[in-house]
N, C-alpha and C. Protein backbone atom coordinates (compact mmCIF):
# COMPACT_ATOMS: atom_id res chain seq x y z
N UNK A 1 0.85 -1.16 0.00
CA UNK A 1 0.00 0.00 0.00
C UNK A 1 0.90 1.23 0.00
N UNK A 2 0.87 1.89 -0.88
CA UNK A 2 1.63 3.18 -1.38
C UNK A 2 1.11 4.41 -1.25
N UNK A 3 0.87 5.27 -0.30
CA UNK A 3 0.17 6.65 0.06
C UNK A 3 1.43 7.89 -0.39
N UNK A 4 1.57 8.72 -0.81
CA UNK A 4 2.04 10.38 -0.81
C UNK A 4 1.18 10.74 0.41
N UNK A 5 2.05 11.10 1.91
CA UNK A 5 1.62 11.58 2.52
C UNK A 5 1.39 13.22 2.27
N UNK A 6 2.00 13.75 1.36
CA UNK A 6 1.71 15.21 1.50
C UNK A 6 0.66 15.51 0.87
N UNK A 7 -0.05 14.73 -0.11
CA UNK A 7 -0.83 14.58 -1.38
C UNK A 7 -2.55 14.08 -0.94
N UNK A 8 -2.76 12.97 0.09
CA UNK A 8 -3.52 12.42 0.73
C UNK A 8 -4.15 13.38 1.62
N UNK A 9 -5.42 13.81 1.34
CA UNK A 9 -6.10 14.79 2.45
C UNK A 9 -7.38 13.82 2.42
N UNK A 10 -8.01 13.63 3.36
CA UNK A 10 -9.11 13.06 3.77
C UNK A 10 -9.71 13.85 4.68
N UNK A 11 -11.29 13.83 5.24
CA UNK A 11 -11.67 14.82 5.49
C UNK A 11 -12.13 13.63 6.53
N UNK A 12 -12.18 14.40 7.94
CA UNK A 12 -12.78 13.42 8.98
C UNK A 12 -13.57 14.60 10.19
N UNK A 13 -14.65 14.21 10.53
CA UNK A 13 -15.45 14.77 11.50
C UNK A 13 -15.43 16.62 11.22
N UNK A 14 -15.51 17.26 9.74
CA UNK A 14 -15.43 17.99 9.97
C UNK A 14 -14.21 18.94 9.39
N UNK A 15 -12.72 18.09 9.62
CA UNK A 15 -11.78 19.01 9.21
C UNK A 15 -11.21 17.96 8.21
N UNK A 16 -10.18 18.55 7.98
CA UNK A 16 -9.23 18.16 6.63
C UNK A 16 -7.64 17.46 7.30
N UNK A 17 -7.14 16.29 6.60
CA UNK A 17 -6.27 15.82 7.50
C UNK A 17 -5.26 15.77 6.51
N UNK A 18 -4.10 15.49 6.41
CA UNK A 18 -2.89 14.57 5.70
C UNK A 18 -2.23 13.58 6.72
N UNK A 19 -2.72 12.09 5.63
CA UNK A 19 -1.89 11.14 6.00
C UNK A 19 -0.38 11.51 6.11
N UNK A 20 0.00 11.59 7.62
CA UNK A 20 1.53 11.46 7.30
C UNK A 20 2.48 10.30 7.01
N UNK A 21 1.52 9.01 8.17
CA UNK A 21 2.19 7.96 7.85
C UNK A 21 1.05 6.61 8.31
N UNK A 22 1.55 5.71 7.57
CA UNK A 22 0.27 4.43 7.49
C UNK A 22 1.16 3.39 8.36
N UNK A 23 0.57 2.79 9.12
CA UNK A 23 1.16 1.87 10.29
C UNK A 23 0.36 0.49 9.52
N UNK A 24 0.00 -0.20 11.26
CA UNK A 24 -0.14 -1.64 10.96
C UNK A 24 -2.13 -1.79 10.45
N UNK A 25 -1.81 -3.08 10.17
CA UNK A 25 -3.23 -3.05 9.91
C UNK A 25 -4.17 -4.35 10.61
N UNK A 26 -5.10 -3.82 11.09
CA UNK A 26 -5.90 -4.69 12.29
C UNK A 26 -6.26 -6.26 11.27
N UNK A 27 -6.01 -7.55 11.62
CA UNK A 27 -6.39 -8.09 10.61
C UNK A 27 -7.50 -8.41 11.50
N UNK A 28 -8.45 -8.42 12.60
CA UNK A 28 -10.02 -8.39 12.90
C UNK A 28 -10.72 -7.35 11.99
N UNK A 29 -10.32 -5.88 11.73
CA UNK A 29 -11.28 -5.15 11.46
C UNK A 29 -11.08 -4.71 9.75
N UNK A 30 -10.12 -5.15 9.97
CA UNK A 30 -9.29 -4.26 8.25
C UNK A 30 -8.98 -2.86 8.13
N UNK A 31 -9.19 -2.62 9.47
CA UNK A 31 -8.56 -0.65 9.50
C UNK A 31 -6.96 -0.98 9.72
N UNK A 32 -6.90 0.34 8.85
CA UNK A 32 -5.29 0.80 8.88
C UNK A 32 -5.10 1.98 10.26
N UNK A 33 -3.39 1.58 10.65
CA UNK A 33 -3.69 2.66 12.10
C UNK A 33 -2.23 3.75 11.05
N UNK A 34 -2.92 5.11 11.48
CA UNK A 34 -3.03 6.03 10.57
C UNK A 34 -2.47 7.47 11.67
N UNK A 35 -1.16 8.12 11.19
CA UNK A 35 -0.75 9.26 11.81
C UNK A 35 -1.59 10.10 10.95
N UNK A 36 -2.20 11.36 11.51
CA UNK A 36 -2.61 12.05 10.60
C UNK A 36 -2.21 13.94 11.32
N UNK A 37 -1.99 14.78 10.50
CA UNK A 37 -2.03 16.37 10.73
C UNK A 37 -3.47 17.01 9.87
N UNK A 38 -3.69 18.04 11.04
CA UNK A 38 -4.53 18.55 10.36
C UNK A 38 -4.61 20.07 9.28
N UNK A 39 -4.93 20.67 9.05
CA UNK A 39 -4.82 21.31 7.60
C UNK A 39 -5.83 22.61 8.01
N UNK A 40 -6.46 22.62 9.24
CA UNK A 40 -7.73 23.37 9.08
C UNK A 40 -7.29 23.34 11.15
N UNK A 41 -6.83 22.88 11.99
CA UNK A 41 -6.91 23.00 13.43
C UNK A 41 -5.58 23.36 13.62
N UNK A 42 -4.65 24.57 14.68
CA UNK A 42 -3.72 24.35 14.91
C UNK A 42 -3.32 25.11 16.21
N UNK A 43 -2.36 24.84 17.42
CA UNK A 43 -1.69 25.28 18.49
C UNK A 43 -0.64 25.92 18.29
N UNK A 44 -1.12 26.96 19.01
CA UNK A 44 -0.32 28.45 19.19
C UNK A 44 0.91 27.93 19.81
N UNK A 45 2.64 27.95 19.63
CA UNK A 45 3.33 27.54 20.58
C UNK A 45 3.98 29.32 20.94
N UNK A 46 5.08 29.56 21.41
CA UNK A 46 5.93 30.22 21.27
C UNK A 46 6.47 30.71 19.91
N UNK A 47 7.01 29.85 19.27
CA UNK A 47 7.83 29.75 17.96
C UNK A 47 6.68 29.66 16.97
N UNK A 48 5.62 29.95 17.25
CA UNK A 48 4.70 29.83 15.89
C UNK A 48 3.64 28.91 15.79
N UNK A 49 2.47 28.73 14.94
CA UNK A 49 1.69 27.56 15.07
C UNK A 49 2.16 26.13 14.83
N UNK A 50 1.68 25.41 15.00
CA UNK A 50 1.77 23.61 14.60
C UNK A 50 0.48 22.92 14.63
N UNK A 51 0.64 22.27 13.37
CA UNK A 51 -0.64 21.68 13.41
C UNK A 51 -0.87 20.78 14.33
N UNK A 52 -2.91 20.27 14.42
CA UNK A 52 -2.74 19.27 15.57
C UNK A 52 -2.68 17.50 14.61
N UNK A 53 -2.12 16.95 15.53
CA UNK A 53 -1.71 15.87 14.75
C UNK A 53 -2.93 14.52 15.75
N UNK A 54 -3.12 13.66 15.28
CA UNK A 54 -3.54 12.41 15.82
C UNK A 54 -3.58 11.15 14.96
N UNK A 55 -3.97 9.99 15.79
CA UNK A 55 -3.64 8.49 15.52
C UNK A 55 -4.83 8.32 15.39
N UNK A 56 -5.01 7.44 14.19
CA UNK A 56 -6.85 7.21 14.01
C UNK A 56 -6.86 5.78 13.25
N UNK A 57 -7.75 4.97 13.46
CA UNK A 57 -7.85 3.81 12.45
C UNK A 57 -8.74 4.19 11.39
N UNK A 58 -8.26 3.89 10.42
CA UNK A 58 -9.11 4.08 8.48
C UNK A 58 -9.75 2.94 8.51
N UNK A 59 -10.91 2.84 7.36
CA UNK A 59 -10.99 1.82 6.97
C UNK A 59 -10.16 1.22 5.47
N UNK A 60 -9.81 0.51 5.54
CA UNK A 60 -8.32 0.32 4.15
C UNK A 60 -9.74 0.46 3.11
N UNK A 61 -10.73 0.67 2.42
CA UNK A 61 -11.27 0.87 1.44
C UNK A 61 -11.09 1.97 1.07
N UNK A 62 -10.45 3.69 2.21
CA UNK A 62 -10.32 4.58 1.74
C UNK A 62 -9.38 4.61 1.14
N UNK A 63 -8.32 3.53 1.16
CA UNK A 63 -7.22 3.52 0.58
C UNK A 63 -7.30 2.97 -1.04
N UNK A 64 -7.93 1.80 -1.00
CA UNK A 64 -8.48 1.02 -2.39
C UNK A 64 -8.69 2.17 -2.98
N UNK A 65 -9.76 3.25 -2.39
CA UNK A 65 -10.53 4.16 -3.58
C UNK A 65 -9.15 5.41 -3.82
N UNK A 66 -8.44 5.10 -3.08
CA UNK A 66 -7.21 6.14 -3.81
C UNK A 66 -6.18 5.79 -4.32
N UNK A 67 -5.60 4.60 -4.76
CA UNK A 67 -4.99 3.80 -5.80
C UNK A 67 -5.58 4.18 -7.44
């Protein structure tokens, strides 16, 4: 399974994400476990914003439909 993380935006609950990186995959459920940044949410630090980042399981069909 071959993703362009910079390229991959998926939209979840609302906001806009990029796959950064694709992990393991549940073989009970068939979700992929999935780093993702967001594109649209971000934290104020000192040095500037950063996006917020989180770990989410996909279902691998979103992946099929982007091949």
């Amino acid at each position: 399974m071959q993703i362009s993380p910079n390229k991959h935006l998926i939209n979840l609950d609302g906001d806009e994400w990029v796959i950064v990186n694709v992990g393991v995959v549940d073989s009970d459920t068939g979700n992929v476990y999935c780093h993702l940044r967001s594109t649209t949410r971000f934290v104020q630090q000192k040095n500037g914003k950063r996006p917020v980042q989180i770990g989410d399981w996909l279902p691998t069909s979103l992946f099929e439909e982007a091949a």
